[in-house]
Protein backbone atom coordinates (compact mmCIF):
# COMPACT_ATOMS: atom_id res chain seq x y z
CA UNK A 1 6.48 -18.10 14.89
CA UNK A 2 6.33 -17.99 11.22
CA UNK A 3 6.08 -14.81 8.88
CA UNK A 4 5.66 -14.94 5.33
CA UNK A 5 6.27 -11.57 3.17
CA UNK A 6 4.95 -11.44 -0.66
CA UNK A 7 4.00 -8.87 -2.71
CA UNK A 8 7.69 -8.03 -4.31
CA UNK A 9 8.15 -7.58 -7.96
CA UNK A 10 9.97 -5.07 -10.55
CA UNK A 11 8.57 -1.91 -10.84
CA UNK A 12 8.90 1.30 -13.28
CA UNK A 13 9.58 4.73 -11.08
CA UNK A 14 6.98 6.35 -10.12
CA UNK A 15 5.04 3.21 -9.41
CA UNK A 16 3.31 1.30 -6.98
CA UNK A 17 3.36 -1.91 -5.24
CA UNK A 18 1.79 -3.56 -2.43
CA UNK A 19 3.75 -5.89 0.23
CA UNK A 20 1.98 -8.73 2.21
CA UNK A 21 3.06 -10.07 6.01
CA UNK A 22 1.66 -13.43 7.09
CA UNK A 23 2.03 -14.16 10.48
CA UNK A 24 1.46 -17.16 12.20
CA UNK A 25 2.38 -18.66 15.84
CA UNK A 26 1.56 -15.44 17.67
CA UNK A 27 -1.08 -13.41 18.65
CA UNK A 28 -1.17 -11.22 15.87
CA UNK A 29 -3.14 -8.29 17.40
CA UNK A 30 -0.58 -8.21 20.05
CA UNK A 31 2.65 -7.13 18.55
CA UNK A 32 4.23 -4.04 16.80
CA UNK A 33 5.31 -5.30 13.77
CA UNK A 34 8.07 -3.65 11.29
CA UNK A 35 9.35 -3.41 7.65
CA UNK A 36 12.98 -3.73 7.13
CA UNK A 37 14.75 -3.36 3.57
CA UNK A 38 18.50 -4.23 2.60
CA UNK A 39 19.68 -2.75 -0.41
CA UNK A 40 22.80 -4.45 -1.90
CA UNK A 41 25.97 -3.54 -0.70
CA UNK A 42 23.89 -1.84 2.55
CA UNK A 43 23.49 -2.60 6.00
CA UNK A 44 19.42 -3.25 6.74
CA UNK A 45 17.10 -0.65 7.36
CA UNK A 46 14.03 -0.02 9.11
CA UNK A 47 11.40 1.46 7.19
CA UNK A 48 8.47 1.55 9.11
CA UNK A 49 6.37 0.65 12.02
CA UNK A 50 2.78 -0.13 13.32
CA UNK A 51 2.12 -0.86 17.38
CA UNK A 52 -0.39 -2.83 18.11
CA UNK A 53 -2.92 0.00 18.47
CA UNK A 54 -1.89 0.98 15.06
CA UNK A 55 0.50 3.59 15.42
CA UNK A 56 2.51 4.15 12.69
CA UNK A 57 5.97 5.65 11.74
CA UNK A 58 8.54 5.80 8.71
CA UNK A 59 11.99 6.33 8.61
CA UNK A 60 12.06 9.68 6.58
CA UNK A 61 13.33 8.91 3.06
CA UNK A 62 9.75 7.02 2.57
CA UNK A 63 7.31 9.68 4.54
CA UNK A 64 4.67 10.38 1.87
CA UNK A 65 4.77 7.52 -0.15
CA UNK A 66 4.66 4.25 2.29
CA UNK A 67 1.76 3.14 4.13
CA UNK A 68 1.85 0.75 6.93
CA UNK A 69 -0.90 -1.11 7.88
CA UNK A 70 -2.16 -4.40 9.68
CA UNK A 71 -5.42 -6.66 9.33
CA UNK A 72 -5.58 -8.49 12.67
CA UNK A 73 -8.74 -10.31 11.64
CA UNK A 74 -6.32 -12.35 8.64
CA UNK A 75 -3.18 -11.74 10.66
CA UNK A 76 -1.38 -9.86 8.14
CA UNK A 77 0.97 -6.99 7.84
CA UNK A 78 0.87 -4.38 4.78
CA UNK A 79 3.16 -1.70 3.17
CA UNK A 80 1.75 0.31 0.61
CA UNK A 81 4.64 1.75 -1.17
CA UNK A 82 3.79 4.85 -4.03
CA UNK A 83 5.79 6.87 -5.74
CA UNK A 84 8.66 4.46 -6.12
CA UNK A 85 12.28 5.37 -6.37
CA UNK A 86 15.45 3.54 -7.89
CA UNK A 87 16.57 3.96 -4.69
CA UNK A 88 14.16 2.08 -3.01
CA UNK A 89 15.40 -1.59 -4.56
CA UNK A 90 16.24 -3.91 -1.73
CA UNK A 91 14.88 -6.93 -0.54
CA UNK A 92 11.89 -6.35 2.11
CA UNK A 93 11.65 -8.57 5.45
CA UNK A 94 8.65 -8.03 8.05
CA UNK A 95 10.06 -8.81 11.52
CA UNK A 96 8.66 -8.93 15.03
CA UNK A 97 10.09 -8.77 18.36
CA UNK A 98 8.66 -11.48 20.65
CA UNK A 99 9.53 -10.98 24.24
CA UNK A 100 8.57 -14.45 25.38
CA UNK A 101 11.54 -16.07 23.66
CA UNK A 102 13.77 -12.91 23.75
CA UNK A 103 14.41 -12.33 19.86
CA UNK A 104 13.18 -10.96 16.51
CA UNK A 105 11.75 -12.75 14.13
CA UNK A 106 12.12 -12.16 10.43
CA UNK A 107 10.08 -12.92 6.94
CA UNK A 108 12.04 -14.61 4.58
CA UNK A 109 12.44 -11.08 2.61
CA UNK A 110 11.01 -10.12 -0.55
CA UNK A 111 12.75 -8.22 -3.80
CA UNK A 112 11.33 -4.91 -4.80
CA UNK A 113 13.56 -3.63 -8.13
CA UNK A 114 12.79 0.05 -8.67
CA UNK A 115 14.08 0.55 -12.43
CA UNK A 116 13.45 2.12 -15.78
């Protein structure tokens, strides 16, 4: 099981960027996948969520502004993040639970910098 996040960069507040989730090694359709952040100095977070129907939720700092979403034709995960805060900087990880081998598995995390 591999997952590859991308899409991270420095951003101005108030703006937008996009995060990628490449999965490989599972049936991608299959699985409720999840955004996690860690800020520095912060224990990690989950942002948001999308089942495998496509049922999404957000932790509530980022209801309004983040959009989860999944392409299971190219086996990728999405957040859409708007309206971007300062404190929204933190690295970004897309993780999966696979119950087969009993764990999560995690991206390799990707930096979002929020700052004017």
């Amino acid at each position: 099981v591999q997952l590859q996040a991308s899409g991270g960069g420095s951003v101005q507040p108030g703006g937008s960027l996009r995060l990628s989730c490449a999965a490989s090694g599972i049936v991608f359709k299959l699985f409720t996948m999840r955004w996690y952040r860690q800020a520095p100095g912060k224990e990690r977070e989950l942002v948001a969520v999308i089942t495998s129907e496509g049922a999404a939720n957000y932790t509530d700092s980022v209801k309004g502004r983040f959009t989860i979403s999944r392409d299971n034709a190219r086996r990728r995960l999405y957040l859409q993040m708007d309206s971007l805060k300062s404190e929204d900087t933190a690295v970004y990880f897309c993780s999966t639970y696979v119950t087969r081998y009993g764990r999560d598995y995690w991206g390799q995390g990707t930096l979002v910098t929020v700052s004017s």
